[in-house]
N, C-alpha and C. Protein backbone atom coordinates (compact mmCIF):
# COMPACT_ATOMS: atom_id res chain seq x y z
N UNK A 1 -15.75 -11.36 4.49
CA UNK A 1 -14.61 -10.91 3.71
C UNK A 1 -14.41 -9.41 3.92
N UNK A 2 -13.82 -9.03 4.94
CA UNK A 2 -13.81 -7.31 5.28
C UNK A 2 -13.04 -7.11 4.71
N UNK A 3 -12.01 -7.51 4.47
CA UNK A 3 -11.10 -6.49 3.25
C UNK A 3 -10.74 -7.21 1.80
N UNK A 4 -12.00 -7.52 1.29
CA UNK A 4 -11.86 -7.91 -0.14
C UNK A 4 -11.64 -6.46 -0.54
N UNK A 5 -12.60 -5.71 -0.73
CA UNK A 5 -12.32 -3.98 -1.71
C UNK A 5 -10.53 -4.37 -1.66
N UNK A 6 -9.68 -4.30 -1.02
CA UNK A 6 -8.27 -3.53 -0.87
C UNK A 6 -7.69 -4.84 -1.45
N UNK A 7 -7.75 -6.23 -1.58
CA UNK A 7 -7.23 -7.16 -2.13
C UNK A 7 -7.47 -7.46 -3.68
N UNK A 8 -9.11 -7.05 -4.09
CA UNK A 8 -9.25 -7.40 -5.25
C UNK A 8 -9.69 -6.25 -5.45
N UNK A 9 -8.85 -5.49 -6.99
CA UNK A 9 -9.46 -4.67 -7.31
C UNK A 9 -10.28 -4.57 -8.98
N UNK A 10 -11.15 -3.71 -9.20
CA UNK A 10 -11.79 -4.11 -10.38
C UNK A 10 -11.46 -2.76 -11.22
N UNK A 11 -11.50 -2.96 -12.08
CA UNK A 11 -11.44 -1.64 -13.27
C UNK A 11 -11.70 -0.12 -12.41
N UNK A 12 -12.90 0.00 -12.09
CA UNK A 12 -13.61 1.11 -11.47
C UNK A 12 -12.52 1.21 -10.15
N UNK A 13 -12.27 0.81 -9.26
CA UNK A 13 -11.41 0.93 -8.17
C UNK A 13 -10.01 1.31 -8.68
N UNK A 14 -9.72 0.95 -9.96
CA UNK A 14 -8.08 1.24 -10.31
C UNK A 14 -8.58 2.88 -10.80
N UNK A 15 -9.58 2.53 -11.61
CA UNK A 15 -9.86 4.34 -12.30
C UNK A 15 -9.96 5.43 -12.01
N UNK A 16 -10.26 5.02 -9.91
CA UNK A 16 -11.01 6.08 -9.13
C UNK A 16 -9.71 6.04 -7.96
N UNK A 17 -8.58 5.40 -8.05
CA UNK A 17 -7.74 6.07 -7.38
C UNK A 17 -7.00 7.47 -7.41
N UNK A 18 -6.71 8.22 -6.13
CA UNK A 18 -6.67 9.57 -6.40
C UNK A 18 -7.88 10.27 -6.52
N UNK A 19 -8.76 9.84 -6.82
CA UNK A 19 -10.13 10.73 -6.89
C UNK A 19 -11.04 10.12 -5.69
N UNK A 20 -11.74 9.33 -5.60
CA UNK A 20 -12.54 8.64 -4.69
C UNK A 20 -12.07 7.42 -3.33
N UNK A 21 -10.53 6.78 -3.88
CA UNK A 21 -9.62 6.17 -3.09
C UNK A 21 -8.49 6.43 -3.43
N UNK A 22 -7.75 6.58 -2.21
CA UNK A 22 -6.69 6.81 -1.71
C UNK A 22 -5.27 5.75 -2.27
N UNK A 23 -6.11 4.71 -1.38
CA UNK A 23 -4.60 3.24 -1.64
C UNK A 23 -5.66 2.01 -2.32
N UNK A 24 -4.63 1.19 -2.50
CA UNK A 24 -5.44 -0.03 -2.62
C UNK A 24 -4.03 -1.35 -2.78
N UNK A 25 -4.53 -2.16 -1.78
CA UNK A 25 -3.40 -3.26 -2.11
C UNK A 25 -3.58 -4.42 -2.44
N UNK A 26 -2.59 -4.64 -3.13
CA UNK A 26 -2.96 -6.15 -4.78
C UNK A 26 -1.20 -6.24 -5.27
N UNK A 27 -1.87 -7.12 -6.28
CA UNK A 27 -0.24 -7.60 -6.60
C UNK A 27 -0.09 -6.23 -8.06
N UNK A 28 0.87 -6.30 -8.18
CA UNK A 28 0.82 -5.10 -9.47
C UNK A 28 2.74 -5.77 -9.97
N UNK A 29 2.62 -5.49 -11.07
CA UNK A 29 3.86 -4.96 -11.51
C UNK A 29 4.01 -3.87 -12.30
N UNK A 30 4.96 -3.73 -13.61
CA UNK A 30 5.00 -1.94 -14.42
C UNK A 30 4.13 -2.21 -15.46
N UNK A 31 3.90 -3.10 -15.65
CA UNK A 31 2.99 -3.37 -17.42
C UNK A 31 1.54 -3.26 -16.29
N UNK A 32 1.10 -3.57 -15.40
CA UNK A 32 -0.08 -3.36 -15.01
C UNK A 32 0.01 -1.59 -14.21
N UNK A 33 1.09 -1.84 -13.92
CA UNK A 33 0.67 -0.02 -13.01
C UNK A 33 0.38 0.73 -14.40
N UNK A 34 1.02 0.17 -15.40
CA UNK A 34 1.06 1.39 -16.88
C UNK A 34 -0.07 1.15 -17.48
N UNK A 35 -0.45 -0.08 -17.21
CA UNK A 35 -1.90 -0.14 -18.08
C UNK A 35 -3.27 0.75 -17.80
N UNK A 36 -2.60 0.58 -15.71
CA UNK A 36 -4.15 0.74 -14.97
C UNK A 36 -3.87 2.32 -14.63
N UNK A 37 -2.62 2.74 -14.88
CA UNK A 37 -2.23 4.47 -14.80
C UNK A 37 -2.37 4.64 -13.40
N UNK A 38 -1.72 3.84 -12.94
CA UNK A 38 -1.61 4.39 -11.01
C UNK A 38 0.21 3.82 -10.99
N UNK A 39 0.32 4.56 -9.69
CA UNK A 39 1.73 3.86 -9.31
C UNK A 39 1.42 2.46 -7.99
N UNK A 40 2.50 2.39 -7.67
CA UNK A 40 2.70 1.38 -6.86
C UNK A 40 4.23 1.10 -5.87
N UNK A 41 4.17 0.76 -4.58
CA UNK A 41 4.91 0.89 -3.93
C UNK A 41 4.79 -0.85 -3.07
N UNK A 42 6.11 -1.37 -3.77
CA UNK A 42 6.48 -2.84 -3.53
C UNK A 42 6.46 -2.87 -1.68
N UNK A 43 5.71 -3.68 -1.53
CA UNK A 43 5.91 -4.15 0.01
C UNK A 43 6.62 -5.71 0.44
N UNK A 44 6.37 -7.11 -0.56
CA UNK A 44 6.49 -7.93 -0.44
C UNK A 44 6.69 -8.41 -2.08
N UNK A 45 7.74 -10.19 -1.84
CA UNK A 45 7.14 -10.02 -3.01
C UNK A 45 6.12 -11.96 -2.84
N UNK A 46 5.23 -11.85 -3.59
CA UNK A 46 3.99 -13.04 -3.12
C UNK A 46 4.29 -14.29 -3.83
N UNK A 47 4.26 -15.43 -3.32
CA UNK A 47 4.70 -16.38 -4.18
C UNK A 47 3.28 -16.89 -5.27
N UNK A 48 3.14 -16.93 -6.01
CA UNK A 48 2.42 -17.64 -7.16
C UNK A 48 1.61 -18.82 -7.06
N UNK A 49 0.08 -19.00 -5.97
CA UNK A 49 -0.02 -20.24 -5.68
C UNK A 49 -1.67 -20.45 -6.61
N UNK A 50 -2.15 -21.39 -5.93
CA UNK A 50 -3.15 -21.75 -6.61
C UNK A 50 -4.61 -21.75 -5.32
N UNK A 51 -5.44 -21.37 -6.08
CA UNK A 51 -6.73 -21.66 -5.40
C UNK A 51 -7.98 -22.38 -5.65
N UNK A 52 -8.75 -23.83 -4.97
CA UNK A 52 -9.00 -24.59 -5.53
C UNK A 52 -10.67 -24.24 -4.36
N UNK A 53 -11.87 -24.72 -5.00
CA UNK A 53 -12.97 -25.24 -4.06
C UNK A 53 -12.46 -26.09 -2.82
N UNK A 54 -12.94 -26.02 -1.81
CA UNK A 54 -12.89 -26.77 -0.68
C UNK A 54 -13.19 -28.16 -0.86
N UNK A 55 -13.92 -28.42 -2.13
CA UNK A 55 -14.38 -29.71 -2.83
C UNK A 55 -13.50 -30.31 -3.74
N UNK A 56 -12.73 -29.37 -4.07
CA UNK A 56 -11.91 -30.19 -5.47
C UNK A 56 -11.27 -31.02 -5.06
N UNK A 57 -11.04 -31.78 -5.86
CA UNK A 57 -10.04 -33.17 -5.57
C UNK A 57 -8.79 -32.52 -4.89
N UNK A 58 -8.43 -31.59 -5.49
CA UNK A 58 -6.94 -31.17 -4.70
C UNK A 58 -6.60 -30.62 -3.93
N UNK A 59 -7.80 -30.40 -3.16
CA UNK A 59 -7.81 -29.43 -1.83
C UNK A 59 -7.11 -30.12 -0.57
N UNK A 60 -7.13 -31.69 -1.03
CA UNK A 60 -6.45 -32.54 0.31
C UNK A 60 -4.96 -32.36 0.25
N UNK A 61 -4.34 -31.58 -0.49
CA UNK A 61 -2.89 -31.86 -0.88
C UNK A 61 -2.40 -30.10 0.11
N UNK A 62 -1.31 -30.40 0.41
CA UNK A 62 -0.63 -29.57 1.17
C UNK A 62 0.12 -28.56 -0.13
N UNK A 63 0.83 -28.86 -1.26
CA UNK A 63 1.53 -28.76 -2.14
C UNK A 63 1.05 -29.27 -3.12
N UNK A 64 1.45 -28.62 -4.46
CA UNK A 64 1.04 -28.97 -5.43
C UNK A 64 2.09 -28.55 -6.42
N UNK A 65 2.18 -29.93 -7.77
CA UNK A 65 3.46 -30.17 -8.33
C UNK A 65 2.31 -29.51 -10.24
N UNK A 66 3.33 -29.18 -10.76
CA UNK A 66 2.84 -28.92 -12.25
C UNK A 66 1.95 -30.18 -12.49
N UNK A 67 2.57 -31.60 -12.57
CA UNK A 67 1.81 -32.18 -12.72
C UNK A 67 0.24 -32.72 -12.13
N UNK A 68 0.29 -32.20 -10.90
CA UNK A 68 -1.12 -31.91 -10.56
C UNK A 68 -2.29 -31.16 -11.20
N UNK A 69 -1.84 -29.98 -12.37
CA UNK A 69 -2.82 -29.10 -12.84
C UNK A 69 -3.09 -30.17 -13.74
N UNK A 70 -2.39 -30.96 -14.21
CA UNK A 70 -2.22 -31.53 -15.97
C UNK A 70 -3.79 -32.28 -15.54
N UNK A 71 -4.46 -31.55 -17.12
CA UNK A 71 -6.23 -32.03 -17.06
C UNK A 71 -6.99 -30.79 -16.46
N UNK A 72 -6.36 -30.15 -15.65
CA UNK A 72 -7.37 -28.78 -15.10
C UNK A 72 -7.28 -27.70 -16.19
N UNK A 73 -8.45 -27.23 -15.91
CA UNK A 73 -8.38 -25.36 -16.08
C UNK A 73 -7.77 -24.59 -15.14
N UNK A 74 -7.07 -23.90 -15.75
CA UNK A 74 -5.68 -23.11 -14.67
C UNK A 74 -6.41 -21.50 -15.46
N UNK A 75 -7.21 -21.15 -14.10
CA UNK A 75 -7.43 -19.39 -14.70
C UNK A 75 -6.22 -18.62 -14.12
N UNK A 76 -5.63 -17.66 -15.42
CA UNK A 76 -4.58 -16.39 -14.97
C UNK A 76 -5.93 -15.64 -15.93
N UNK A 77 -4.57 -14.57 -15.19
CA UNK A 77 -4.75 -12.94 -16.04
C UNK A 77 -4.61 -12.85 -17.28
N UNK A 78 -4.95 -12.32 -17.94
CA UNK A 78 -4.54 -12.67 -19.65
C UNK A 78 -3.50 -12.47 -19.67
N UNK A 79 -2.54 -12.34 -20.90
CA UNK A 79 -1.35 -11.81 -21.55
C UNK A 79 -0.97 -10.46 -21.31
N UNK A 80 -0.33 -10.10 -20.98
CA UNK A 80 -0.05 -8.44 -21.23
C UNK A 80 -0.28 -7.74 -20.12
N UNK A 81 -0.38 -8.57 -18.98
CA UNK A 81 -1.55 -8.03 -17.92
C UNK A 81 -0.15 -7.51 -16.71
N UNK A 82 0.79 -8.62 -16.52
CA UNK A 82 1.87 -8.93 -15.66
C UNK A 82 2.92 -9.87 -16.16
N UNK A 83 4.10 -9.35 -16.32
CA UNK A 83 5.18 -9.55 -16.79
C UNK A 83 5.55 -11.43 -15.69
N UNK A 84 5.40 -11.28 -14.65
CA UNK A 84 5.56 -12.09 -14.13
C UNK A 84 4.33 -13.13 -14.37
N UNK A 85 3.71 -13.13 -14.37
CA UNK A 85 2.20 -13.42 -14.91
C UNK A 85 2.71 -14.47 -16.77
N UNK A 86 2.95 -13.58 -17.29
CA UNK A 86 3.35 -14.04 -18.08
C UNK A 86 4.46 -14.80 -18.38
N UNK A 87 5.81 -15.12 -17.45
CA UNK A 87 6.39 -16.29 -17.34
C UNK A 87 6.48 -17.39 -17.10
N UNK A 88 5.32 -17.47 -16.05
CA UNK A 88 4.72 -18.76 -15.60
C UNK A 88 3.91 -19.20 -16.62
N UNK A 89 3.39 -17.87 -17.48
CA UNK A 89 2.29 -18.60 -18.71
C UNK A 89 3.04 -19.23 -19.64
N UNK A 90 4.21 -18.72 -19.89
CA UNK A 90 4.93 -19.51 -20.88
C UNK A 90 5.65 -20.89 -20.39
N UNK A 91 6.20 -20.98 -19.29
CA UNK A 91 6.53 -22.22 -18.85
C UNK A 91 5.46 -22.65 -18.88
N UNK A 92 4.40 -22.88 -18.68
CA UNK A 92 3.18 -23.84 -19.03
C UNK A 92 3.32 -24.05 -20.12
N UNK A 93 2.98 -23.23 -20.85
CA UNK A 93 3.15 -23.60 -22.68
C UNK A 93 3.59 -24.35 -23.18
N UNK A 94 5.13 -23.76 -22.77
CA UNK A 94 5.98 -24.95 -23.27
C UNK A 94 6.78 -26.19 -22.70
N UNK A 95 6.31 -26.46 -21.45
CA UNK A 95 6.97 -27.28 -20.33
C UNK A 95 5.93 -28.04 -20.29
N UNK A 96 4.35 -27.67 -20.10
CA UNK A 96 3.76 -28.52 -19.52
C UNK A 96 2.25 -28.50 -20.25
N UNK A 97 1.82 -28.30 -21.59
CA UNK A 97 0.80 -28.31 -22.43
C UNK A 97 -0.50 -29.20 -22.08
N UNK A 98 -0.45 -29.66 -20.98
CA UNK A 98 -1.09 -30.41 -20.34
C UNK A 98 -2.82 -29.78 -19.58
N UNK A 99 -1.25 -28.57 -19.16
CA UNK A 99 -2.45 -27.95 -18.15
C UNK A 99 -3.10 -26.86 -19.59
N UNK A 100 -4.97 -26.63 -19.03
CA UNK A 100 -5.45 -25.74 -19.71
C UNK A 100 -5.42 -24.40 -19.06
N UNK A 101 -4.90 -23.49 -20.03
CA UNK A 101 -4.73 -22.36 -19.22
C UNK A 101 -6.43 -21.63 -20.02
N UNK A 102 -6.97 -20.73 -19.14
CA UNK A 102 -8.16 -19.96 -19.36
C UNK A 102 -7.92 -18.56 -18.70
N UNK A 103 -8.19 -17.96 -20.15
CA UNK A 103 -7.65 -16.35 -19.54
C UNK A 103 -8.84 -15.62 -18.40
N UNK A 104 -8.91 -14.52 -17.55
CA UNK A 104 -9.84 -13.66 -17.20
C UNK A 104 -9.30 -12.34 -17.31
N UNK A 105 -9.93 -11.44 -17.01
CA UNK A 105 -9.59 -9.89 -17.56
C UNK A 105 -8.63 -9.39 -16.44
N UNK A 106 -10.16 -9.64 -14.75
CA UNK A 106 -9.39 -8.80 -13.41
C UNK A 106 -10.17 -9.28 -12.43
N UNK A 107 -9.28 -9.74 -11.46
CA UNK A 107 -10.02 -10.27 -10.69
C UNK A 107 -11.11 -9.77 -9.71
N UNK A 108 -12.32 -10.30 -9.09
CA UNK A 108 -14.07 -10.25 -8.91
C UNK A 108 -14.07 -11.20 -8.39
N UNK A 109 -15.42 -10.74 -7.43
CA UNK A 109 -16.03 -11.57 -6.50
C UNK A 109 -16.38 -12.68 -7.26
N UNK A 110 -16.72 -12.36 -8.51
CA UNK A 110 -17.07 -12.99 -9.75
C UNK A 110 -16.37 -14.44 -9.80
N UNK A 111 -15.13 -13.86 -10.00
CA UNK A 111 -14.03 -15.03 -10.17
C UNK A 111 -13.76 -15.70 -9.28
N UNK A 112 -13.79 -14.91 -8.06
CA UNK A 112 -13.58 -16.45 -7.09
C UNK A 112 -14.68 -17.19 -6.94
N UNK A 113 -15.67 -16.73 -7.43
CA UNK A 113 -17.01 -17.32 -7.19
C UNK A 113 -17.05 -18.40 -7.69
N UNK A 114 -16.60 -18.08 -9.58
CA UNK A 114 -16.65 -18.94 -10.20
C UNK A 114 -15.82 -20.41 -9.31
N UNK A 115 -14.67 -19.98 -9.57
CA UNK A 115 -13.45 -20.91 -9.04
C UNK A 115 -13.95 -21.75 -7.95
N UNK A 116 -14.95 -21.25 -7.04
CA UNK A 116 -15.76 -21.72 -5.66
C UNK A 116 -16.63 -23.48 -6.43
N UNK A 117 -17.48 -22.19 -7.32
CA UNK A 117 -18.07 -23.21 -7.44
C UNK A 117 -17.78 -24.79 -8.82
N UNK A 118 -16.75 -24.40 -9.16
CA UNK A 118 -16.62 -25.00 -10.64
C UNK A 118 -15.33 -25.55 -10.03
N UNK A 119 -14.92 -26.88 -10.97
CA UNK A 119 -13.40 -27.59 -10.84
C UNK A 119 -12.51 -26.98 -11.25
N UNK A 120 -12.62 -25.64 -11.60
CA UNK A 120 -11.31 -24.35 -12.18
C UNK A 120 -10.30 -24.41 -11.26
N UNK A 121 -9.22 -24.23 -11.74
CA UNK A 121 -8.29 -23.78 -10.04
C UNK A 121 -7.57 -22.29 -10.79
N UNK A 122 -7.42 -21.30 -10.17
CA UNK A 122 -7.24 -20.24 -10.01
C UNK A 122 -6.06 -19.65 -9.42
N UNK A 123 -5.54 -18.65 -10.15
CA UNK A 123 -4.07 -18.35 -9.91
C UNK A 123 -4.42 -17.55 -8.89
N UNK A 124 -3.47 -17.21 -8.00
CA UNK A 124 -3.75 -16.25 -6.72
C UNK A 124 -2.28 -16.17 -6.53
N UNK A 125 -2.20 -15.15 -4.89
CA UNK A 125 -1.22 -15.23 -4.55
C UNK A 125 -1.51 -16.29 -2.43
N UNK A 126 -0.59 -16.23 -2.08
CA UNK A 126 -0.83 -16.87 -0.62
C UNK A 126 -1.23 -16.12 0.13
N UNK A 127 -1.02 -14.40 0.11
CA UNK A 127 -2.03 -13.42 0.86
C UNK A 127 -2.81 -13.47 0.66
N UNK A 128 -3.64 -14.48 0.06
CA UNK A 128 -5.47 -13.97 -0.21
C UNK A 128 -5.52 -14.88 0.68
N UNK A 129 -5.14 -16.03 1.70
CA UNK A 129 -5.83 -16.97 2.19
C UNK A 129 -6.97 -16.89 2.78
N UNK A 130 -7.24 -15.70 2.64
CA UNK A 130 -8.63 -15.56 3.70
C UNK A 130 -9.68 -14.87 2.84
N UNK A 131 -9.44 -14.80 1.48
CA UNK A 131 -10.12 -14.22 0.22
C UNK A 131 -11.66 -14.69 0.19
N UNK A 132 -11.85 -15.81 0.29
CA UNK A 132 -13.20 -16.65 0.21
C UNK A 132 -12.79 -17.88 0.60
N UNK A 133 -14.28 -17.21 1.70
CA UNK A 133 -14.24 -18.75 3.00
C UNK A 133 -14.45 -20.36 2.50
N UNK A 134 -14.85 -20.72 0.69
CA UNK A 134 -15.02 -21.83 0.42
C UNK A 134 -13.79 -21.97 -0.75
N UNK A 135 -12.76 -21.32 -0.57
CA UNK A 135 -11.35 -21.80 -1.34
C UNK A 135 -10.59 -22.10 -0.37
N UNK A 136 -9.62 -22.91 -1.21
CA UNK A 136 -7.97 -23.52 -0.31
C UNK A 136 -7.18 -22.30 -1.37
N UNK A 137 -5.95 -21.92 -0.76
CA UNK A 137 -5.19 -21.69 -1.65
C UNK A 137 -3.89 -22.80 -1.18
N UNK A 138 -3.15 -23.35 -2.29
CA UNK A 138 -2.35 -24.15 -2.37
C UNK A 138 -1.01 -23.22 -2.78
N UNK A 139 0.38 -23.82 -2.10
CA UNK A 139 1.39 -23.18 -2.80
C UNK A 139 1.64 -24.57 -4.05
N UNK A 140 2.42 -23.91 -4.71
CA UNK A 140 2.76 -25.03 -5.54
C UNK A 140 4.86 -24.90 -6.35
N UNK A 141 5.10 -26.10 -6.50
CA UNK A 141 6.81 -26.63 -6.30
C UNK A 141 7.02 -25.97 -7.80
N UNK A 142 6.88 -24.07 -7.56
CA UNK A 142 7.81 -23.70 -8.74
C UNK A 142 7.80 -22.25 -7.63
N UNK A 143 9.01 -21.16 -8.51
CA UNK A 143 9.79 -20.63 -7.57
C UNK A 143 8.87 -18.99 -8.18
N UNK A 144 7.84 -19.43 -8.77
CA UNK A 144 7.21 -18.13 -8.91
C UNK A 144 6.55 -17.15 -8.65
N UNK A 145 7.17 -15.34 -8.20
CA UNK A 145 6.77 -14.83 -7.13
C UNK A 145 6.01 -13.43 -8.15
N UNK A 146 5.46 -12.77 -7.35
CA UNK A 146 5.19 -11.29 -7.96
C UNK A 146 4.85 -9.98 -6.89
N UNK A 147 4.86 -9.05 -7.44
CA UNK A 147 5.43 -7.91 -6.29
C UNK A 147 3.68 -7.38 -5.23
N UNK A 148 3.71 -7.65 -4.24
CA UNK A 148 2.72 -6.76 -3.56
C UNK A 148 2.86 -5.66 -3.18
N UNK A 149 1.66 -5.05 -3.05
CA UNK A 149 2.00 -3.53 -1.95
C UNK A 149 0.77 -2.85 -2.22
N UNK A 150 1.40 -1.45 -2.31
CA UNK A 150 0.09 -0.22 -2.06
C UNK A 150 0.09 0.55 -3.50
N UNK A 151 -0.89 -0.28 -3.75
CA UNK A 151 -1.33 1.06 -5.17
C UNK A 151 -2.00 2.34 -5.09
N UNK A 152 -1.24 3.55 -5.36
CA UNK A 152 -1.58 4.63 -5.70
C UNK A 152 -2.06 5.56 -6.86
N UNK A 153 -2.37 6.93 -6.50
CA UNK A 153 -2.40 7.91 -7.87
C UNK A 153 -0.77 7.99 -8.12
N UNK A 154 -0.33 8.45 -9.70
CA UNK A 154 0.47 9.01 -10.04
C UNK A 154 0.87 9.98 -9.24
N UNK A 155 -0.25 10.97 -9.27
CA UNK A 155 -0.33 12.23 -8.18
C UNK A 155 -0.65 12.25 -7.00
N UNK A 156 0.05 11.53 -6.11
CA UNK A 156 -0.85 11.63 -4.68
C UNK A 156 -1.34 12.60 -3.94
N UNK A 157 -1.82 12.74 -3.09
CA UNK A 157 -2.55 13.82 -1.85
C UNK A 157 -1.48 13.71 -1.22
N UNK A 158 -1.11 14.93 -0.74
CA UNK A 158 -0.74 15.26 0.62
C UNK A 158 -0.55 13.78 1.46
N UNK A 159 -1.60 13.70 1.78
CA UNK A 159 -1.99 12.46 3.37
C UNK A 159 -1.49 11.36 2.57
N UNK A 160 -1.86 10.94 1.45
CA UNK A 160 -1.17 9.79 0.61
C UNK A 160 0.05 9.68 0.79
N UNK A 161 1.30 10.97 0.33
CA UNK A 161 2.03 11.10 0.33
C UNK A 161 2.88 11.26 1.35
N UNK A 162 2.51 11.05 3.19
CA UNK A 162 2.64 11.26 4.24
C UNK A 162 2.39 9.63 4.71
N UNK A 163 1.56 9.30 4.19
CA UNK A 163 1.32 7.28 4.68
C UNK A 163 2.38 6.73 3.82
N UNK A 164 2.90 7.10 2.59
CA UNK A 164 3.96 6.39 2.26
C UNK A 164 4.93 6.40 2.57
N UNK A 165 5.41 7.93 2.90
CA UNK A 165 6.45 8.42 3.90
C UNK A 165 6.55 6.91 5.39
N UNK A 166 5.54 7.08 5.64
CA UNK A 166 5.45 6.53 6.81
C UNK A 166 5.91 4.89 6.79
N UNK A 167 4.84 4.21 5.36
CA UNK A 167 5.54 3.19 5.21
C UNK A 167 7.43 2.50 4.81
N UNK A 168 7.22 3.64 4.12
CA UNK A 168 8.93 3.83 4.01
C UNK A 168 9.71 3.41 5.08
N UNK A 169 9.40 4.81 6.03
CA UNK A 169 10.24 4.91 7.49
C UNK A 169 10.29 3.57 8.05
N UNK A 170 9.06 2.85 8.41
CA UNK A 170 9.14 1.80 8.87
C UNK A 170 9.68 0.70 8.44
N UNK A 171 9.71 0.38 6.95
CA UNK A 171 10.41 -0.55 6.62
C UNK A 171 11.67 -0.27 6.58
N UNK A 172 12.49 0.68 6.64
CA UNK A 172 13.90 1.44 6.61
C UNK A 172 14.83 1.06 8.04
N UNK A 173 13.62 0.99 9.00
CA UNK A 173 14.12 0.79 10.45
C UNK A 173 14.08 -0.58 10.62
N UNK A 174 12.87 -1.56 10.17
CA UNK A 174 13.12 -2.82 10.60
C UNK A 174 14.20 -3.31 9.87
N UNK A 175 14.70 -2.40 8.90
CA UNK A 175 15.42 -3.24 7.54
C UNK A 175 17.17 -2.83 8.60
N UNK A 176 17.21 -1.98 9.70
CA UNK A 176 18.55 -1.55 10.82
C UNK A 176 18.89 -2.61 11.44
């Protein structure tokens, strides 16, 4: 897993941007850049899928429908965490009470671990596919996306502030 650090980040990695790291890229929206006090610069936006053990029953499925969770533990982010995050939590709620939703704080080696080894299935996005070598990630038949990119300091460096430049430029030109 060579670039877990930059996909999953933990408390300490959000705290020590600007001071000890530079970037870091993950899904973020404004209720999480405001929580975790960094900014963020949208690159994509990720569709909302699921990640299951290589063992779980539902790992044989290409796609996966709401009614597939119904009976699982469905780990998100808690409440308050991601605005988008939190719409899909409420369409569960109230669409589909079926599925168990189980909060976690932030995602850890921890958590996918868990998810590895336990019948949990786990919210992700489809850029992690290569997150941990004993998960599937599954997309699944709802239209729910959330923003990726490069998380920063408020205050960037110089060189920070010169790689974003840069990312800019480039997306400005392919966007000609």
């Amino acid at each position: 897993m060579p670039y877990m650090i930059s996909l999953v980040y933990g408390r300490e990695i959000l705290k020590n941007v600007g001071v000890n790291i530079d970037v870091v890229g993950g899904i973020f929206d404004e209720s999480m850049l405001k929580l975790r006090q960094c900014s963020g610069l949208e690159l994509s936006r990720q569709r909302i899928c699921c990640a299951v053990s290589v063992n779980h029953r539902l790992a044989e499925k290409e796609m996966l429908t709401f009614q597939d969770l119904y009976g699982e533990n469905f780990l998100m982010m808690h409440r308050g965490w991601s605005n988008y995050v939190d719409e899909l939590r409420d369409d569960i709620l109230r669409n589909h009470p079926q599925i168990k939703i189980r909060d976690f704080s932030i995602y850890s080696l921890e958590v996918f671990n868990h998810c590895e080894s336990s019948e949990d299935v786990l919210m992700v996005v489809k850029r992690w596919d290569t997150i941990h070598p004993l998960l599937k990630i599954l997309p699944v038949e709802w239209d729910y996306k959330i923003p990726y990119g490069v998380l920063y300091s408020p205050a960037p460096s110089k060189t920070v502030q010169r790689f974003l430049s840069a990312i800019q430029a480039v997306r400005e030109s392919e966007a000609e």
